[in-house]
N, C-alpha and C. Protein backbone atom coordinates (compact mmCIF):
# COMPACT_ATOMS: atom_id res chain seq x y z
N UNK A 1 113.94 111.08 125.35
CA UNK A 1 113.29 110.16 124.45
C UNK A 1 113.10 110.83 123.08
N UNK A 2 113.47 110.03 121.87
CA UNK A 2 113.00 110.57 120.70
C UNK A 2 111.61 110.28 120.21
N UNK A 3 111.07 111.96 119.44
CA UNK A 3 110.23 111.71 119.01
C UNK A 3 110.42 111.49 117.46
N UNK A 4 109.16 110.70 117.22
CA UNK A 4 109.21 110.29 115.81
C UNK A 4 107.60 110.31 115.45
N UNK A 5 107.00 111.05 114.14
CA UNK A 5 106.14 111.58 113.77
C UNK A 5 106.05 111.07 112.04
N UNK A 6 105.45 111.05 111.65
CA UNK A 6 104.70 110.47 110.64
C UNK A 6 103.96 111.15 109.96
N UNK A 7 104.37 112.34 109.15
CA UNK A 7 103.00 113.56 108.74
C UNK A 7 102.62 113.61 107.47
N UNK A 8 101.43 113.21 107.23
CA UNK A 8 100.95 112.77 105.34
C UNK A 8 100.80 114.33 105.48
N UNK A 9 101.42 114.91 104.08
CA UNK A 9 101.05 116.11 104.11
C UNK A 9 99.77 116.33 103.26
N UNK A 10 99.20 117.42 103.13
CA UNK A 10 97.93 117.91 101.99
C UNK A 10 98.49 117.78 100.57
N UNK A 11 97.67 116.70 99.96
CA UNK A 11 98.22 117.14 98.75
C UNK A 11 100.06 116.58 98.12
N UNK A 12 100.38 115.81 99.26
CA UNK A 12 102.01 115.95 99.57
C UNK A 12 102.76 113.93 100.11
N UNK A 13 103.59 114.23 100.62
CA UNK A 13 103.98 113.03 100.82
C UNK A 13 104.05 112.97 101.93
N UNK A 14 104.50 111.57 102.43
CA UNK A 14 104.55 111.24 103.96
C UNK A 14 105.74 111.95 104.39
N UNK A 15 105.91 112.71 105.81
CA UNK A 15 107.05 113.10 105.74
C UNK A 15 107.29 112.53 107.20
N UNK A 16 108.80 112.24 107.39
CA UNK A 16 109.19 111.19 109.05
C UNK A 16 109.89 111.92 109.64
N UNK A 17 109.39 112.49 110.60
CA UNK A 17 109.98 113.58 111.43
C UNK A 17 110.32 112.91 113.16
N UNK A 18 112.14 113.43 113.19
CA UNK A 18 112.64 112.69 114.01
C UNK A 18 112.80 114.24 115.27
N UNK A 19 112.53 114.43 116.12
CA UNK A 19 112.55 115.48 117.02
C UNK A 19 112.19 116.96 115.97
N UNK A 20 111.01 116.77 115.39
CA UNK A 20 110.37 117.60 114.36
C UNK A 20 111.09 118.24 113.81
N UNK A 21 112.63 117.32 113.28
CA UNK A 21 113.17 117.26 112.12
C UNK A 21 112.92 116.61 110.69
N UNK A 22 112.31 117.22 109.68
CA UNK A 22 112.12 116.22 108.63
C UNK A 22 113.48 115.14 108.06
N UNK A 23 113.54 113.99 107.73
CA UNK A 23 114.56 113.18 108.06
C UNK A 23 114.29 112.63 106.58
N UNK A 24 113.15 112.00 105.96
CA UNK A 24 112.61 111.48 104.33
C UNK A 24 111.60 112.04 103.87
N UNK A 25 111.21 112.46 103.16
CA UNK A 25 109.92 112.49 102.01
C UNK A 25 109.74 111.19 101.66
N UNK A 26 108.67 110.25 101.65
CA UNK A 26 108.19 109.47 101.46
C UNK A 26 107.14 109.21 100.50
N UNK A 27 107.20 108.90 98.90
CA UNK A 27 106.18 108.82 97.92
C UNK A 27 104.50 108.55 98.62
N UNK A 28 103.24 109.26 98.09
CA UNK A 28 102.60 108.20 98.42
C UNK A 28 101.11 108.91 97.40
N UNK A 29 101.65 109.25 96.27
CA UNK A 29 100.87 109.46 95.31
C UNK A 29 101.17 108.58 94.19
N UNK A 30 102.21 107.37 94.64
CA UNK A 30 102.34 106.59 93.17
C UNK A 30 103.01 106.90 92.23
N UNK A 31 103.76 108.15 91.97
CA UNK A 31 104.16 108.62 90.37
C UNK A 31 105.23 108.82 90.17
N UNK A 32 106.09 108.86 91.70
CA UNK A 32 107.72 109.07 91.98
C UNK A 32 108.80 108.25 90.77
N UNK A 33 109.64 108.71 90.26
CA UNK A 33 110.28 107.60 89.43
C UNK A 33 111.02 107.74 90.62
N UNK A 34 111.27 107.64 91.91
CA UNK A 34 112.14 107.40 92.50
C UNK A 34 111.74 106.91 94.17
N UNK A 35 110.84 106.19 93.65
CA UNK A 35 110.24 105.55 94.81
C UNK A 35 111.42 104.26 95.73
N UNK A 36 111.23 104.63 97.45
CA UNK A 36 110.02 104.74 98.03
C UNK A 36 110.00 106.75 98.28
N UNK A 37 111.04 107.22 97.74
CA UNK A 37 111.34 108.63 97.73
C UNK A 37 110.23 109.46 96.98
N UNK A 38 109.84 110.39 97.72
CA UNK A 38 109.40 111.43 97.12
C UNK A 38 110.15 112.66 95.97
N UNK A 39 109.96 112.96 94.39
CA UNK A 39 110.66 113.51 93.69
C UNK A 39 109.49 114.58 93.62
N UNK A 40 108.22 115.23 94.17
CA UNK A 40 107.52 116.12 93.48
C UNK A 40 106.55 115.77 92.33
N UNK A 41 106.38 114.69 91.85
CA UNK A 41 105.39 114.42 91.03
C UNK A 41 104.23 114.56 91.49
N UNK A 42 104.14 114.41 92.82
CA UNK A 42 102.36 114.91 93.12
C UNK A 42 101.77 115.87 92.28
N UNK A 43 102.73 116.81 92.27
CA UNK A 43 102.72 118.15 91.38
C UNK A 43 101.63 118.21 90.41
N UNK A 44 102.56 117.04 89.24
CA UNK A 44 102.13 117.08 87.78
C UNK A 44 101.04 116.13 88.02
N UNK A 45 100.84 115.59 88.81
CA UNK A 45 100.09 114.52 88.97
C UNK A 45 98.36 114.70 89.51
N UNK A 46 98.39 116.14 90.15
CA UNK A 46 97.68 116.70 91.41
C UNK A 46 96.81 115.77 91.69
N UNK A 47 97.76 115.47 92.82
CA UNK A 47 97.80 114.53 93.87
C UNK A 47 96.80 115.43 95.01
N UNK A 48 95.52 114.33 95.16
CA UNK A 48 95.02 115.46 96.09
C UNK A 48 94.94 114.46 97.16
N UNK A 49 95.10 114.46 98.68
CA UNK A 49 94.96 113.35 99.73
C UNK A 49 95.10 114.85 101.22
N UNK A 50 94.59 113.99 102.27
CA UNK A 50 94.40 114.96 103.55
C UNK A 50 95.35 115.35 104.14
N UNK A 51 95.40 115.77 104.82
CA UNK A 51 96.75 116.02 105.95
C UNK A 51 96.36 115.27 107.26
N UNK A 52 97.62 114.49 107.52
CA UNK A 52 97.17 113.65 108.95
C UNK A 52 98.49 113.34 109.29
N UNK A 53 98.47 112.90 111.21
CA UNK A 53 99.96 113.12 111.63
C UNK A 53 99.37 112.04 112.64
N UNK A 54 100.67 111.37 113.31
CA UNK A 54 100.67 109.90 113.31
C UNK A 54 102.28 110.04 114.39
N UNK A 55 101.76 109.70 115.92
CA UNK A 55 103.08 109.62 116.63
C UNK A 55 103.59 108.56 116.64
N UNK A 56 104.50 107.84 116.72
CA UNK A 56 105.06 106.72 116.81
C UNK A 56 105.97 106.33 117.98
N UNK A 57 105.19 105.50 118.75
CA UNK A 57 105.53 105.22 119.98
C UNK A 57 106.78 104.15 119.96
């Protein structure tokens, strides 16, 4: 069975981890010019949000 994981990072983006392979970076500070993709703007942006992880059944 595959797993599939969902991990907001600190500070960071959603990241979708397929057999705790990262697979997308996922924007979720808003500032990406390349949304729904994560480009690192959290950065300039300091993006501050929690870390939380999320299995997906």
């Amino acid at each position: 069975m595959v797993e599939v994981v969902i991990k907001s990072v600190k500070n960071g983006p959603n990241l979708v981890l397929v057999d705790k392979k990262a697979q997308v970076a996922l924007c979720r500070c808003g500032h990406s010019k390349s949304k729904p993709l994560c480009d690192g703007s959290h950065h300039a942006a300091n993006f501050e949000a929690d870390e939380k992880e999320t299995k997906i059944l």
